[in-house]
C-alpha atoms as a PDB file:
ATOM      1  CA  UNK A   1      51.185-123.441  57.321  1.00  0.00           C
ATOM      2  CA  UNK A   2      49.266-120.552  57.947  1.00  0.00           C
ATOM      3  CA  UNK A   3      51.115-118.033  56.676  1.00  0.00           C
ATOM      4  CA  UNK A   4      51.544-119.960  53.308  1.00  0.00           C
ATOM      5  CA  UNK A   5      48.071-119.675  52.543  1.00  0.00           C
ATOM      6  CA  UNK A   6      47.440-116.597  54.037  1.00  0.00           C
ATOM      7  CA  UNK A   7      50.290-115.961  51.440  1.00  0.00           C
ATOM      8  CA  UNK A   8      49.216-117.380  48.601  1.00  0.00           C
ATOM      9  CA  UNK A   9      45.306-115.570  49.283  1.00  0.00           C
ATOM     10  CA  UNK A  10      47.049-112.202  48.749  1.00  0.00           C
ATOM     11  CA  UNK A  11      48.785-113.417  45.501  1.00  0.00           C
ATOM     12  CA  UNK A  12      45.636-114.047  43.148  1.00  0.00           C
ATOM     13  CA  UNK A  13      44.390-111.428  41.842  1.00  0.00           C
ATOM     14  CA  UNK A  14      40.802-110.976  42.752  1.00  0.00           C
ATOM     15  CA  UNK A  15      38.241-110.632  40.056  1.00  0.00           C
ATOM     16  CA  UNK A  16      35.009-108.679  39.772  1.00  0.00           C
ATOM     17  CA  UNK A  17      33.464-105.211  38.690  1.00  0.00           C
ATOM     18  CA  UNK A  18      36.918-103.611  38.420  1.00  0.00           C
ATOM     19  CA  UNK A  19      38.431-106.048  35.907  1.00  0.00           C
ATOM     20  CA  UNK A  20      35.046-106.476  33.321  1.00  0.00           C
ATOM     21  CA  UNK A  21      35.173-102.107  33.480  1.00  0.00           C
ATOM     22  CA  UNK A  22      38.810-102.933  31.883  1.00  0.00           C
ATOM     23  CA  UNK A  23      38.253-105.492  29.348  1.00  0.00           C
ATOM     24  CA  UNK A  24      34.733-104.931  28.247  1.00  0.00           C
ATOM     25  CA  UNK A  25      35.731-101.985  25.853  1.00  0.00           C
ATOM     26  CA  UNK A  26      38.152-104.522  24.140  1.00  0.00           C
ATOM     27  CA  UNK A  27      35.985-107.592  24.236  1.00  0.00           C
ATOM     28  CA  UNK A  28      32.963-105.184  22.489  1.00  0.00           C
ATOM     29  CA  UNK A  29      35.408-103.436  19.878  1.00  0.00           C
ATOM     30  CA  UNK A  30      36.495-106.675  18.621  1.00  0.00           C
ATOM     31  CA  UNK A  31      32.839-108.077  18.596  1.00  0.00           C
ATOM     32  CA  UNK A  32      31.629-104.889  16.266  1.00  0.00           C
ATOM     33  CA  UNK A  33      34.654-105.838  13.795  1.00  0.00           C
ATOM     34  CA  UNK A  34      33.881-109.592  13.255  1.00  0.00           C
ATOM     35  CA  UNK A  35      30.048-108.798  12.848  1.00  0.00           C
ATOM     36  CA  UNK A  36      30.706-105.815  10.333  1.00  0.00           C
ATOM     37  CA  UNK A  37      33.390-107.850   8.671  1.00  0.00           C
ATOM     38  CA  UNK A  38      30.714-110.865   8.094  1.00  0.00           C
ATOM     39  CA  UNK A  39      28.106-108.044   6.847  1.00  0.00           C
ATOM     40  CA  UNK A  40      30.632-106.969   4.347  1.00  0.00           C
ATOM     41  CA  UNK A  41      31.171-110.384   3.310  1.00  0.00           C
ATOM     42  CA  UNK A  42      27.962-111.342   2.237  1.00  0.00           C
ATOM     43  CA  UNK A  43      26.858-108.345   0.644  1.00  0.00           C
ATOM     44  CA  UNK A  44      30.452-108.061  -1.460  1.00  0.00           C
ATOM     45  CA  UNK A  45      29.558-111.501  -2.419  1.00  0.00           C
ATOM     46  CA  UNK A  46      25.994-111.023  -3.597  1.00  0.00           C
ATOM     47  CA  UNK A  47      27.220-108.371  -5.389  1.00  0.00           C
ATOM     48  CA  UNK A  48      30.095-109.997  -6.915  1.00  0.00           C
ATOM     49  CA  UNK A  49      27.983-112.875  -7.975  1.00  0.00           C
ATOM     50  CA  UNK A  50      25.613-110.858  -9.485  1.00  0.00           C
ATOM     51  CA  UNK A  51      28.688-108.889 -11.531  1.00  0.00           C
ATOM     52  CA  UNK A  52      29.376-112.741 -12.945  1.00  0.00           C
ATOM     53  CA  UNK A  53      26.582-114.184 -14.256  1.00  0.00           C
ATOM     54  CA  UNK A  54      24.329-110.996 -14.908  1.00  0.00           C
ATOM     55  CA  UNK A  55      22.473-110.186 -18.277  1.00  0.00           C
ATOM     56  CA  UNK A  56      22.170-106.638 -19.673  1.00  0.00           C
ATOM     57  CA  UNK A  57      18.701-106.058 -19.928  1.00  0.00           C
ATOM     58  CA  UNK A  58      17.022-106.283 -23.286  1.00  0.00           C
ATOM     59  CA  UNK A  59      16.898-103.528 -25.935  1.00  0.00           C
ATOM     60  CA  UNK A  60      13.197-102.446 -26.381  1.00  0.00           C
ATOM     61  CA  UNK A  61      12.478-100.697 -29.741  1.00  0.00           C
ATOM     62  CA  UNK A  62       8.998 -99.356 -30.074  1.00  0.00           C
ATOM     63  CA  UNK A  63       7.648 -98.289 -33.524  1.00  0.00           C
ATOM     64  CA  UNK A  64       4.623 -95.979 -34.117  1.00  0.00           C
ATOM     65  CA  UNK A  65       2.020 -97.462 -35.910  1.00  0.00           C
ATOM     66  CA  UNK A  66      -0.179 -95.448 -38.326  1.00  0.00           C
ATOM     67  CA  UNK A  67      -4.182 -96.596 -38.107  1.00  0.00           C
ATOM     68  CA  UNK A  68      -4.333 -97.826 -41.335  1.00  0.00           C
ATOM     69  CA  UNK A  69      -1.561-100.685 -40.052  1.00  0.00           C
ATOM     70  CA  UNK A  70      -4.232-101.623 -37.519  1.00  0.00           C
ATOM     71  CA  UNK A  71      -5.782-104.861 -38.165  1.00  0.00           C
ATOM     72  CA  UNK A  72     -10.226-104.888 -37.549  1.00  0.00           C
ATOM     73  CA  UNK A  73     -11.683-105.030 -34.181  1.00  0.00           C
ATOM     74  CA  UNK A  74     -12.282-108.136 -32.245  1.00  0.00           C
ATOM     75  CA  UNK A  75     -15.527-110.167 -33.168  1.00  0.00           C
ATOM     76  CA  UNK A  76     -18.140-109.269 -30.157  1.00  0.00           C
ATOM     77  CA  UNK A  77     -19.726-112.542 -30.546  1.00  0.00           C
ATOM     78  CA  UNK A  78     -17.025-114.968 -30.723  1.00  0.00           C
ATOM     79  CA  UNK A  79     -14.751-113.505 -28.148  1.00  0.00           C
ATOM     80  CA  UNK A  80     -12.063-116.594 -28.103  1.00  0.00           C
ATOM     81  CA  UNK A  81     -11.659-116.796 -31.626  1.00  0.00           C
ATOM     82  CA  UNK A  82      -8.473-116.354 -33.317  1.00  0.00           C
ATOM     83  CA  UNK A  83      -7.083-113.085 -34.841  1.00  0.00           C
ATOM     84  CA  UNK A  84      -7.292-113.201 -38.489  1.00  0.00           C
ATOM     85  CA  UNK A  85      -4.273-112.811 -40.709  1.00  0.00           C
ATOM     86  CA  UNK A  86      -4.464-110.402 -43.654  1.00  0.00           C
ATOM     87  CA  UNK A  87      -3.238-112.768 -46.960  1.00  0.00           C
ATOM     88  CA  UNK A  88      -2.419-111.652 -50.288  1.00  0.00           C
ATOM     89  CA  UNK A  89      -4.702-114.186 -52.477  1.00  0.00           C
ATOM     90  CA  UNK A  90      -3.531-114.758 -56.288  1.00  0.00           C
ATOM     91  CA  UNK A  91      -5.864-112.539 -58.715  1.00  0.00           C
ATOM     92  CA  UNK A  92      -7.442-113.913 -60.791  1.00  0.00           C
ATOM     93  CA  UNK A  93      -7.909-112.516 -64.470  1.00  0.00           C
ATOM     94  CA  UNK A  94     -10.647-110.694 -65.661  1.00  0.00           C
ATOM     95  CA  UNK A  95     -13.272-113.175 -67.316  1.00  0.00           C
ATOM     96  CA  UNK A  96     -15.307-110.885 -69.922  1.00  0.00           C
ATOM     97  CA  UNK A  97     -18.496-112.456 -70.795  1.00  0.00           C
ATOM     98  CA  UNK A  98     -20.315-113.067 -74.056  1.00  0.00           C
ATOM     99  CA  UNK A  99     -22.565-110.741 -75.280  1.00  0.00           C
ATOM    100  CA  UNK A 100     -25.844-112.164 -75.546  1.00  0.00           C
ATOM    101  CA  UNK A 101     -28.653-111.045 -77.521  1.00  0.00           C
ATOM    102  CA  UNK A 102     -31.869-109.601 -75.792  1.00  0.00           C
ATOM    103  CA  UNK A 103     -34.893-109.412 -77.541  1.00  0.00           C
ATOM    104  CA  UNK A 104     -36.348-105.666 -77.702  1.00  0.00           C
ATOM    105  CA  UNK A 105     -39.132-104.569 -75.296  1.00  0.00           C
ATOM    106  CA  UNK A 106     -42.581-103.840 -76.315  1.00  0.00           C
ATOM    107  CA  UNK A 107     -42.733-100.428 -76.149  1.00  0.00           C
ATOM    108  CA  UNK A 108     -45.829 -98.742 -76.898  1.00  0.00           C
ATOM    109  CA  UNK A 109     -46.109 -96.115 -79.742  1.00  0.00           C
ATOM    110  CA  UNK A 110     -48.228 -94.232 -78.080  1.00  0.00           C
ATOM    111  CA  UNK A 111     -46.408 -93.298 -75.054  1.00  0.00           C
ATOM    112  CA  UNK A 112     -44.607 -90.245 -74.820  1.00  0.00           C
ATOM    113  CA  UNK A 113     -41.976 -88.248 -72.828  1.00  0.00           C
ATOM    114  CA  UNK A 114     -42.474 -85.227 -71.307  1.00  0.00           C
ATOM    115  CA  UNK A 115     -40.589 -82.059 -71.930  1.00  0.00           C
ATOM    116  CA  UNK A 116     -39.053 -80.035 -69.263  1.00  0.00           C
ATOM    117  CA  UNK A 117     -41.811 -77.621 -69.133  1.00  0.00           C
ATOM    118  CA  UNK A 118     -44.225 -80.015 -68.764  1.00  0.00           C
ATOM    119  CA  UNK A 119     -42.217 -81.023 -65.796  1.00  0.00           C
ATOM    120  CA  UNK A 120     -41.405 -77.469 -64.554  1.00  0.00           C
ATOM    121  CA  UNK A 121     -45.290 -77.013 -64.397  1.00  0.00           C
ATOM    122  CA  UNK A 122     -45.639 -80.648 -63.004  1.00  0.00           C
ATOM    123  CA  UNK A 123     -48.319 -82.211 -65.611  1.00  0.00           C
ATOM    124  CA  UNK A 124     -47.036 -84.880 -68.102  1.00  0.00           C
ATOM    125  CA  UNK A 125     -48.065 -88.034 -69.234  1.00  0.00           C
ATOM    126  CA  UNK A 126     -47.375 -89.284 -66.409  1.00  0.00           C
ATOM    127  CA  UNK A 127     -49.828 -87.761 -64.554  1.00  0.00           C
ATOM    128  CA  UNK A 128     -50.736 -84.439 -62.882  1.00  0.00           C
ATOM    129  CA  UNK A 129     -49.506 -83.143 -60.032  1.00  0.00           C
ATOM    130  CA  UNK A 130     -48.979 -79.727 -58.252  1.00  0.00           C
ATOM    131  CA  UNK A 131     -45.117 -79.806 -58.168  1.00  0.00           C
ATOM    132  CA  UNK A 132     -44.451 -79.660 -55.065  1.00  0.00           C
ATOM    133  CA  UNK A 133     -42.706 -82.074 -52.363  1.00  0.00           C
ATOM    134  CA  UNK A 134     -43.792 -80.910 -49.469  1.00  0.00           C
ATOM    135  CA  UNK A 135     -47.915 -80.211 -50.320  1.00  0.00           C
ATOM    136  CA  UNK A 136     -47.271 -76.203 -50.185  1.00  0.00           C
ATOM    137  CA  UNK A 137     -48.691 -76.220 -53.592  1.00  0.00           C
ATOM    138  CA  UNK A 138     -45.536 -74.084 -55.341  1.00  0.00           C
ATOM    139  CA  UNK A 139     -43.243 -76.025 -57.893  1.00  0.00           C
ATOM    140  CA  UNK A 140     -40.489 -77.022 -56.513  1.00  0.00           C
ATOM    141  CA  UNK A 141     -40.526 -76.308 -53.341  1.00  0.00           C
ATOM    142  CA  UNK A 142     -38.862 -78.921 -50.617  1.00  0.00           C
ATOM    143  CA  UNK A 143     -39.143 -79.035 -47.778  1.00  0.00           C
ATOM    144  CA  UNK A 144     -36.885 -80.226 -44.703  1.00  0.00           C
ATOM    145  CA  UNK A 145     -37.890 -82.348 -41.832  1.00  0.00           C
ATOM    146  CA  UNK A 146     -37.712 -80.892 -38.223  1.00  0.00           C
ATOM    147  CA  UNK A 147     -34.169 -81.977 -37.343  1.00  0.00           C
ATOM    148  CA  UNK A 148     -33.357 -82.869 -33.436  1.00  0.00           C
ATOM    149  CA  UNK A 149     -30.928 -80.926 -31.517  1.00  0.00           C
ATOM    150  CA  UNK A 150     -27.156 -81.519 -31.939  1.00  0.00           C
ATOM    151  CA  UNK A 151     -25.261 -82.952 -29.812  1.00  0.00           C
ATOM    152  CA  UNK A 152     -23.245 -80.446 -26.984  1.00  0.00           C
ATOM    153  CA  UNK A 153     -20.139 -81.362 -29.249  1.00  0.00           C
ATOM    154  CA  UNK A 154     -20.389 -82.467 -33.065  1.00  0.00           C
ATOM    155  CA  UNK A 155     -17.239 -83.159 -34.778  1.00  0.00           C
ATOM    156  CA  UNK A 156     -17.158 -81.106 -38.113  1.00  0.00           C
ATOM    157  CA  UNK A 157     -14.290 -80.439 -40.451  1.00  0.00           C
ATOM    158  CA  UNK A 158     -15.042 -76.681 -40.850  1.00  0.00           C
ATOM    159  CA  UNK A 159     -16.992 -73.985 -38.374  1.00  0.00           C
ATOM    160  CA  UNK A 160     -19.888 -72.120 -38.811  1.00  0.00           C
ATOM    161  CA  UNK A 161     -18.462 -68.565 -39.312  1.00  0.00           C
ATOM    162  CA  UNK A 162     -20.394 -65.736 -38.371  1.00  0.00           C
ATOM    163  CA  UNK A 163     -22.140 -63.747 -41.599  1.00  0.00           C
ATOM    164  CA  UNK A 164     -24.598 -61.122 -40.070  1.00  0.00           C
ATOM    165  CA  UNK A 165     -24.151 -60.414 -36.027  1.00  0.00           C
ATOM    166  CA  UNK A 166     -26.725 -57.674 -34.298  1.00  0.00           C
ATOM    167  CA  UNK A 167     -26.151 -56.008 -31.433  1.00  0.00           C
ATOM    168  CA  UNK A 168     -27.982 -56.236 -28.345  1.00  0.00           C
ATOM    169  CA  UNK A 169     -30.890 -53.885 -27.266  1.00  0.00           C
ATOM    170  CA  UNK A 170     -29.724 -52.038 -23.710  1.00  0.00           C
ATOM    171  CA  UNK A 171     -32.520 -51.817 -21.313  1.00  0.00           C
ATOM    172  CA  UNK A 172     -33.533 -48.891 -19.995  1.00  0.00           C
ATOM    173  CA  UNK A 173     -33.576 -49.977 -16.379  1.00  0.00           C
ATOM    174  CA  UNK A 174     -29.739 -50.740 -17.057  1.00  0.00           C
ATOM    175  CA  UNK A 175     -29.079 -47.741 -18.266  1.00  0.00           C
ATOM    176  CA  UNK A 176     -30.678 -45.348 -15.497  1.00  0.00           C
ATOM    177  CA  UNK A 177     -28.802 -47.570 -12.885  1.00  0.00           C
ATOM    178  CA  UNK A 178     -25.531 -48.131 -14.339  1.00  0.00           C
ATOM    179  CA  UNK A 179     -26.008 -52.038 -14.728  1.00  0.00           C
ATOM    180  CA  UNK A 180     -23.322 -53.833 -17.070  1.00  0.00           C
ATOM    181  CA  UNK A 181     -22.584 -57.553 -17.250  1.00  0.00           C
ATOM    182  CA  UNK A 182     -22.173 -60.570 -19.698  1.00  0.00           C
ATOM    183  CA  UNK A 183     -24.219 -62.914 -21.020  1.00  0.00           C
ATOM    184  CA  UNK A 184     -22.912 -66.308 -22.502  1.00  0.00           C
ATOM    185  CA  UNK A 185     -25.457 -67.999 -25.115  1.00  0.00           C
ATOM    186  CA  UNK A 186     -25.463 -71.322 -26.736  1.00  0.00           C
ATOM    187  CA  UNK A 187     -26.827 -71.042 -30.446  1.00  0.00           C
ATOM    188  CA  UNK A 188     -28.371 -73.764 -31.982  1.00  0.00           C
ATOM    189  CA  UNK A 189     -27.030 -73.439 -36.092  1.00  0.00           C
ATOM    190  CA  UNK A 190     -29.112 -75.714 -38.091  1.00  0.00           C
ATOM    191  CA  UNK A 191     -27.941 -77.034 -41.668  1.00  0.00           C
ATOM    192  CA  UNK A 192     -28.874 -73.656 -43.154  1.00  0.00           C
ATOM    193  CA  UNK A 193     -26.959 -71.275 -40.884  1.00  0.00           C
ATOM    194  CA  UNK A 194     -29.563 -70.294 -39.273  1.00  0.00           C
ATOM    195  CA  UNK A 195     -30.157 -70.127 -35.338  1.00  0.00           C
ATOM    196  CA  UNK A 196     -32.843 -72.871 -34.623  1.00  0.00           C
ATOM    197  CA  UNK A 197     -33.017 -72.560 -30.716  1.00  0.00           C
ATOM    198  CA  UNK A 198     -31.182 -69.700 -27.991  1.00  0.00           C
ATOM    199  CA  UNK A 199     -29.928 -71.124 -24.139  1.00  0.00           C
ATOM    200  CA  UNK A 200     -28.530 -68.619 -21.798  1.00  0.00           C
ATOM    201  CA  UNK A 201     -25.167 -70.397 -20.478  1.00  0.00           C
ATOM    202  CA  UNK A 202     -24.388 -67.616 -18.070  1.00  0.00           C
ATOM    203  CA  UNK A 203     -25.996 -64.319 -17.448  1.00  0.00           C
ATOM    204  CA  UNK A 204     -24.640 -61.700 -14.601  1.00  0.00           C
ATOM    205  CA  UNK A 205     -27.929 -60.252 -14.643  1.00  0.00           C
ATOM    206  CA  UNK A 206     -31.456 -61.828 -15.869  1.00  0.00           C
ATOM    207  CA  UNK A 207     -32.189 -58.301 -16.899  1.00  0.00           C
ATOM    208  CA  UNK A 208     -30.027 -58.856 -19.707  1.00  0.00           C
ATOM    209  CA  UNK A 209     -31.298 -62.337 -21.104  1.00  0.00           C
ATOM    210  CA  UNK A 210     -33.896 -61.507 -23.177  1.00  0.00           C
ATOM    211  CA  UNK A 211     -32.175 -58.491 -25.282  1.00  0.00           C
ATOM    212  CA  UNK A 212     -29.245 -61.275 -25.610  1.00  0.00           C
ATOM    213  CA  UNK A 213     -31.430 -64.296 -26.869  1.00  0.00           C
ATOM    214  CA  UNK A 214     -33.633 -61.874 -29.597  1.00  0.00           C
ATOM    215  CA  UNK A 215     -30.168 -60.314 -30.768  1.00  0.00           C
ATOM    216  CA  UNK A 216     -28.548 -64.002 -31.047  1.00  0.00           C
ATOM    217  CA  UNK A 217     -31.696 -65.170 -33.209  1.00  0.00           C
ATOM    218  CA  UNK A 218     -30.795 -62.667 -35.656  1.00  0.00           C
ATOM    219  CA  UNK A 219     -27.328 -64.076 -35.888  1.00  0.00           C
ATOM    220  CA  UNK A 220     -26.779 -65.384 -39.754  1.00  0.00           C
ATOM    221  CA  UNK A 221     -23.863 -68.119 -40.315  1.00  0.00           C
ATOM    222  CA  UNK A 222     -22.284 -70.456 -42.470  1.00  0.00           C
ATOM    223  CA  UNK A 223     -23.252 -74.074 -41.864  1.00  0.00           C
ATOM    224  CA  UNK A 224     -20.957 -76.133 -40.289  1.00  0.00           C
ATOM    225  CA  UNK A 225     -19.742 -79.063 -43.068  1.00  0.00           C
ATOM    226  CA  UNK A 226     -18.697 -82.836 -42.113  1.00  0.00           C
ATOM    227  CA  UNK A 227     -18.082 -84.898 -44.965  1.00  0.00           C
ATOM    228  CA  UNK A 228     -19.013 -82.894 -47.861  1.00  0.00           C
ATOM    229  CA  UNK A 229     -22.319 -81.884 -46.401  1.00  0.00           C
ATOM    230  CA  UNK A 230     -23.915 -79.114 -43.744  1.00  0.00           C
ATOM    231  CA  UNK A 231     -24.642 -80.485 -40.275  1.00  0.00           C
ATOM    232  CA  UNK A 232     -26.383 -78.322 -37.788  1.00  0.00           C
ATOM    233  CA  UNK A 233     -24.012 -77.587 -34.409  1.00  0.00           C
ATOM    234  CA  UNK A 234     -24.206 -75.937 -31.488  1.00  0.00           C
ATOM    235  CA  UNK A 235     -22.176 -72.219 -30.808  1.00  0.00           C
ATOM    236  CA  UNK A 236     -21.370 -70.394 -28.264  1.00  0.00           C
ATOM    237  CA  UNK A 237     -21.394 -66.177 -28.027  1.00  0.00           C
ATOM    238  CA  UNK A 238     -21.013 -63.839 -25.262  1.00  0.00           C
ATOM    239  CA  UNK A 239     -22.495 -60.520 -25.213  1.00  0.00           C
ATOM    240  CA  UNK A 240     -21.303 -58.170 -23.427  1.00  0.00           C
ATOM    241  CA  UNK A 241     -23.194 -54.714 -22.191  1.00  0.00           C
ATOM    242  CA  UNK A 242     -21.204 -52.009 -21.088  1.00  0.00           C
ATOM    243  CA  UNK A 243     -22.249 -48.223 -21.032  1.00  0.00           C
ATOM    244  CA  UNK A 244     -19.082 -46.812 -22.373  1.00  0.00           C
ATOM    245  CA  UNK A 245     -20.381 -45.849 -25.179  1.00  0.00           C
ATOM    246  CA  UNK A 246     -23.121 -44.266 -23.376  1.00  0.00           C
ATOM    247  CA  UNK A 247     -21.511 -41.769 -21.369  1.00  0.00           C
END
């Protein structure tokens, strides 16, 4: 009786570290298949239903439009009102009126009109006067309000172009030491072409400033011209004094 189950111990195999060491390599391999499979799975799937029932995306066609196409602005005041929509209405034909008769005005005969000299000299029957609009006391003669400064950038449709430039007076101090430099100035061009006003923009040396700003006021231009008409602008102009031409 003993020896039977002393027999039968010895037959079963025993089970522990040895026998997971052998089978967990298998058990893990076939794990890592089943969970990639299912990956694949669901992402072929999402895919494939998305191949099915998916809609090419819309054709977008975008045209250019030119700004007389543009309808006005928006009202300020009534902000939630509606956009309005340009109409062709019917036209309508021309009514001419009747010509009605209007009696004549009383004219006196005594009054008179006065002849161009009389009105080159400023006296008339209309009264005397010196001539002149400004109170200088010569026929003629206008004069133009003090203008304010231009903006630092003044849309015009053609440039002031330089007509008379002068060149810049090198100082003597300068000179004896060697000095050169640049000086940037901003011109003020009224209506007339004329420089109103001088800013130094950038000067390597103040000694050079003031030869600068009295040549730049001696400048002569076209005006500038925005819509048929002069408009004073500002310029820029850098002078530049070198002593090349004085060795």
């Amino acid at each position: 009786m003993d020896e039977d189950a002393t027999t039968e111990a010895h037959a079963e195999p025993a089970y522990g570290a040895a026998e997971l060491k052998s089978t967990y390599r298998r058990f893990l391999t076939l794990g890592l298949g089943i969970a990639v499979g299912i990956h694949l799975s669901v992402i072929g799937f999402y895919y494939f239903i998305d191949f099915i029932g998916g809609e090419e995306p819309p054709e977008v066609h975008v045209r250019l439009l030119r700004y007389s196409e543009l309808g006005p602005p928006p009202s300020i005041a009534g902000e939630n009102s509606p956009p309005s929509v340009a109409f062709s209405a019917p036209k309508a034909r021309p009514n001419a009126g009747v010509p009605v008769p209007v009696a004549d005005l009383d004219v006196s005969p005594e009054q008179t009109l006065a002849t161009q000299h009389e009105m080159n000299q400023g006296t008339g029957p209309g009264g005397e006067g010196n001539g002149s609009a400004g109170g200088t006391g010569l026929p003629g003669d206008i004069q133009i309000e003090d203008e304010s400064p231009p903006a630092d950038y003044v849309a015009v449709e053609k440039e002031p172009v330089i007509v008379r430039s002068v060149e810049p007076r090198y100082p003597d101090m300068a000179v004896r030491t060697g000095l050169e430099g640049k000086v940037w100035v901003k011109i003020w061009v009224d209506r007339e072409g004329k420089p109103k006003e001088v800013v130094i923009l950038q000067s390597d040396a103040e000694i050079f400033n003031d030869p600068a700003v009295e040549a730049a006021k001696q400048f002569v231009f076209t005006p500038a011209y925005m819509n048929d008409g002069p408009v004073s602008v500002w310029v820029t102009f850098p002078f530049k004094f070198e002593l090349s031409g004085e060795k």
